[in-house]
Protein backbone atom coordinates (compact mmCIF):
# COMPACT_ATOMS: atom_id res chain seq x y z
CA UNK A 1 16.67 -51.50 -83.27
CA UNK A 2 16.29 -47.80 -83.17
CA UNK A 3 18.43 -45.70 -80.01
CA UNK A 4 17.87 -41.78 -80.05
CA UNK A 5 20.15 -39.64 -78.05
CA UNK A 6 18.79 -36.79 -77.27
CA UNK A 7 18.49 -33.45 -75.43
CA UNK A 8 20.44 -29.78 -75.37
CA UNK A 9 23.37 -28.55 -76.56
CA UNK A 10 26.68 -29.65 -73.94
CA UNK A 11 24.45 -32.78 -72.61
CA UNK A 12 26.96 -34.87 -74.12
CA UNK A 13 25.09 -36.61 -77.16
CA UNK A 14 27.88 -37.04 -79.37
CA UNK A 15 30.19 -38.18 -76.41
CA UNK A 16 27.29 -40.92 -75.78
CA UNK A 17 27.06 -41.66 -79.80
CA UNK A 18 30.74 -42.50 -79.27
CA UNK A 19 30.68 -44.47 -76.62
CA UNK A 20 27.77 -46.38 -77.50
CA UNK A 21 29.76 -47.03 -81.14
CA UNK A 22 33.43 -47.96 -79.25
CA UNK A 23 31.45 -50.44 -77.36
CA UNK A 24 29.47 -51.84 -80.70
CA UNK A 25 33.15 -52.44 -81.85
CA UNK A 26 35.05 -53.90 -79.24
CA UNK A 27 31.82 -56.13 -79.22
CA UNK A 28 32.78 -57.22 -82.91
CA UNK A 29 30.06 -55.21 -84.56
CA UNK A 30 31.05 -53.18 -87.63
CA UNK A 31 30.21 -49.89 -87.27
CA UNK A 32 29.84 -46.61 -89.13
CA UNK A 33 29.26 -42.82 -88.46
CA UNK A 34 27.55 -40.18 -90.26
CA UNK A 35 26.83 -36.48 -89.84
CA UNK A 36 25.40 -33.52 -91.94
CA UNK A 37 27.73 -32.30 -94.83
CA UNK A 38 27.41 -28.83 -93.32
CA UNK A 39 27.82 -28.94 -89.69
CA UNK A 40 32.39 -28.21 -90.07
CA UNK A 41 32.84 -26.87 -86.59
CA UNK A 42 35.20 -28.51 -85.79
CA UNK A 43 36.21 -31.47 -88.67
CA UNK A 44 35.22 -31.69 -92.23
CA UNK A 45 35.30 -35.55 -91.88
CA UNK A 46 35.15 -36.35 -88.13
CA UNK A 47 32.33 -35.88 -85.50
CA UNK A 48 33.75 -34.15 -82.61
CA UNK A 49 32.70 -33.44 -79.02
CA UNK A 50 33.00 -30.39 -77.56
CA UNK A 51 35.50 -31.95 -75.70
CA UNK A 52 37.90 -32.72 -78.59
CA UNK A 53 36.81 -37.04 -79.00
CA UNK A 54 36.80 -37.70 -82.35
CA UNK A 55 35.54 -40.19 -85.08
CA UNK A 56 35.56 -40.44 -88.79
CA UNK A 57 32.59 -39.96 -90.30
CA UNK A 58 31.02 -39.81 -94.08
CA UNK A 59 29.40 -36.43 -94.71
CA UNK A 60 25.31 -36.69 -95.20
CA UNK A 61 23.54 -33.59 -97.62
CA UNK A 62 20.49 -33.02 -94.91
CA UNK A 63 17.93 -32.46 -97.93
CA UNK A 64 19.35 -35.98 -99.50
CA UNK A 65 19.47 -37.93 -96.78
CA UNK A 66 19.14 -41.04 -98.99
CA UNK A 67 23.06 -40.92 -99.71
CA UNK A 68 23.05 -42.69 -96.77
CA UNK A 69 22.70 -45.65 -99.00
CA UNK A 70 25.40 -45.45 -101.54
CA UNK A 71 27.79 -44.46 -98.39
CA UNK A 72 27.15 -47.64 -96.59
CA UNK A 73 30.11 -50.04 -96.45
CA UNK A 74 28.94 -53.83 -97.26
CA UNK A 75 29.32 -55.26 -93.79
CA UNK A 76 27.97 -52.65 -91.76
CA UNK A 77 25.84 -54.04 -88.72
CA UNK A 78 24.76 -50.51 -86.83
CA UNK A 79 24.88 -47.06 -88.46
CA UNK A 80 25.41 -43.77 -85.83
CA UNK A 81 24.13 -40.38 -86.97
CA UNK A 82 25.01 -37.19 -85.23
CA UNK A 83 22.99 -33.82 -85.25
CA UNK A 84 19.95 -35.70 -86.55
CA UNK A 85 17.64 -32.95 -86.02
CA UNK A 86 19.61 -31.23 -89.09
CA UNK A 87 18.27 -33.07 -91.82
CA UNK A 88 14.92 -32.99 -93.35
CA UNK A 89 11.74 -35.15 -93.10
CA UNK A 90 13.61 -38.16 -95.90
CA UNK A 91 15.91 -38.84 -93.19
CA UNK A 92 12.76 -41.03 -91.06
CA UNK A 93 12.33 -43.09 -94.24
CA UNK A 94 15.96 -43.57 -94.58
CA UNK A 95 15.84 -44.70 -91.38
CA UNK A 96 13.06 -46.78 -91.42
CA UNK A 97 14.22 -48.51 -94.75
CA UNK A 98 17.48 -49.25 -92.78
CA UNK A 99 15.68 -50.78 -90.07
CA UNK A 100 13.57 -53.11 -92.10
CA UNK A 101 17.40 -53.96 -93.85
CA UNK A 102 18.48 -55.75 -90.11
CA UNK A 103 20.49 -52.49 -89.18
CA UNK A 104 20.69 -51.20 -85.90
CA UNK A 105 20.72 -46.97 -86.37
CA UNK A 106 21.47 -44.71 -83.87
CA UNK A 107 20.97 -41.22 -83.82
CA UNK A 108 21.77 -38.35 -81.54
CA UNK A 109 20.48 -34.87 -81.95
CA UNK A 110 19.00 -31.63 -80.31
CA UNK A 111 15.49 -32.23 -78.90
CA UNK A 112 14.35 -28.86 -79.18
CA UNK A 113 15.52 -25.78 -80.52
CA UNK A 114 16.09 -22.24 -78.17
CA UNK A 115 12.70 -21.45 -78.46
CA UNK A 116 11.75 -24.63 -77.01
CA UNK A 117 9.96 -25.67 -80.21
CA UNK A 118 10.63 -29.47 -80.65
CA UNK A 119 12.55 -30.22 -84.53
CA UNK A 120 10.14 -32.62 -85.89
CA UNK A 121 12.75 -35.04 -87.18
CA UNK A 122 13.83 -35.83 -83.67
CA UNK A 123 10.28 -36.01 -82.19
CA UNK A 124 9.10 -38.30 -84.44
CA UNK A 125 11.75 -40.21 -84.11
CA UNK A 126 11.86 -40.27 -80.25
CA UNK A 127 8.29 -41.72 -80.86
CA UNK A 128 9.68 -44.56 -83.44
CA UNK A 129 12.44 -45.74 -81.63
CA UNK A 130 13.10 -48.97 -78.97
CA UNK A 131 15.03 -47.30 -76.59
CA UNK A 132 15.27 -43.55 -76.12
CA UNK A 133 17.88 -42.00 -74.07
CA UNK A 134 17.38 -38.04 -72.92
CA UNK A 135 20.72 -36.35 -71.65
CA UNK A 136 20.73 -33.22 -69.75
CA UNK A 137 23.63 -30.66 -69.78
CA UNK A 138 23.80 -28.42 -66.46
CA UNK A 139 21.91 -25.43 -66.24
CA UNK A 140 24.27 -22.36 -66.65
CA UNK A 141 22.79 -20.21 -63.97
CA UNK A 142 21.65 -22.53 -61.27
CA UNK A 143 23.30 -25.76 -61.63
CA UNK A 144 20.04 -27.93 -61.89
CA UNK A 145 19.48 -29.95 -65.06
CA UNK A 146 19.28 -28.02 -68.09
CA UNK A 147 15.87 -28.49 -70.42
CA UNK A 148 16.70 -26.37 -73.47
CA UNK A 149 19.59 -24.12 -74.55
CA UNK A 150 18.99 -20.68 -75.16
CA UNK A 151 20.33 -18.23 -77.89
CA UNK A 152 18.92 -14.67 -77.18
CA UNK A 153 20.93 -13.37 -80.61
CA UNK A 154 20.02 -16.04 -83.17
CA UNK A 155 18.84 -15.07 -86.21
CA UNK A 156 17.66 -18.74 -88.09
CA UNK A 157 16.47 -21.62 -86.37
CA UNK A 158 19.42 -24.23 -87.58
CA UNK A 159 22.71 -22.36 -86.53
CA UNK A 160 26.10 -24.15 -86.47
CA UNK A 161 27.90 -22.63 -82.90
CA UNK A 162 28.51 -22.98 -79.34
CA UNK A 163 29.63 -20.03 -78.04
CA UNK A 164 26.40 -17.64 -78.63
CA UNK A 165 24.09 -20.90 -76.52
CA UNK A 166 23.85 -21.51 -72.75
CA UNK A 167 22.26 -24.33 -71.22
CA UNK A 168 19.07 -23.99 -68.85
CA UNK A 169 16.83 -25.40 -66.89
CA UNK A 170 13.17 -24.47 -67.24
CA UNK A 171 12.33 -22.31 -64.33
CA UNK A 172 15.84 -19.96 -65.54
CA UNK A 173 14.15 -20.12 -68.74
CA UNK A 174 10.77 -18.91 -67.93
CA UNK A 175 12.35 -16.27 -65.90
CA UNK A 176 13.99 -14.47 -69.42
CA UNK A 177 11.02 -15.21 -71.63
């Protein structure tokens, strides 16, 4: 079974990839966490909420996503992948090559980027997966659900940060653009 957790930045994806792993473990499920090499915010080895929650996790290259593989350990039941909309198109056939194994993946990533652009990754696999979950952060002007997070100073699509973004709903969004 494919899960994807998704929506803006401070919906609480990675808190939700956590949980969703805890409860895969106290269930008697072995489980096992992965993230993009580069994405060091706040841990080298750990995923981390913005809220400080923590897990280990094996590092992933995002253009050779099919290290995956050699970093499995050999009674793993579900695999968890944070900021999925990081790595490149290889990552779906990863995926897909894990599901067809009798894994369960989940994944949790960014929707869409501050241009409200969707990354392709997660899209596509939104449209693959069993069960999708879409989280919502709280807009940063009006307090109504937040659809996208904006960066008015961003220079590159993919940027590691959380200070320069701001969660907001659409009609806030339409207002500035």
């Amino acid at each position: 079974m494919l899960t994807v957790i998704a929506g803006g930045m401070f919906a609480e994806k990675s808190t939700e990839l956590q949980r969703r792993g805890k409860r895969l473990t106290r269930a008697g499920k072995n489980v096992v966490y992965f993230k993009p090499e580069f994405d060091n915010r706040y841990s080298e080895t750990e995923i981390v909420t913005h809220d400080g929650q923590k897990v280990k996790a094996g590092n992933v290259p995002t253009d050779t996503p099919e290290t995956i593989f050699m970093a499995l350990p050999k009674f793993t039941d579900v695999i968890l992948i944070d900021e999925i909309q990081f790595f490149n198109a290889g990552i779906i056939a990863v995926i897909n090559h894990l599901l067809k194994d009798g894994y369960s993946v989940i994944v949790a990533g960014l929707d869409m980027d501050s241009d409200a652009k969707p990354f392709d990754v997660t899209a596509t696999l939104m449209a693959l997966a069993e069960e999708v979950v879409k989280l919502k952060a709280v807009c940063s002007r009006c307090g109504d659900d937040a659809w996208v997070t904006y960066n008015d100073n961003k220079i590159n699509r993919i940027e590691l940060g959380t200070d320069e973004y701001t969660p907001m709903c659409r009609y806030c969004y339409d207002t500035i653009n």
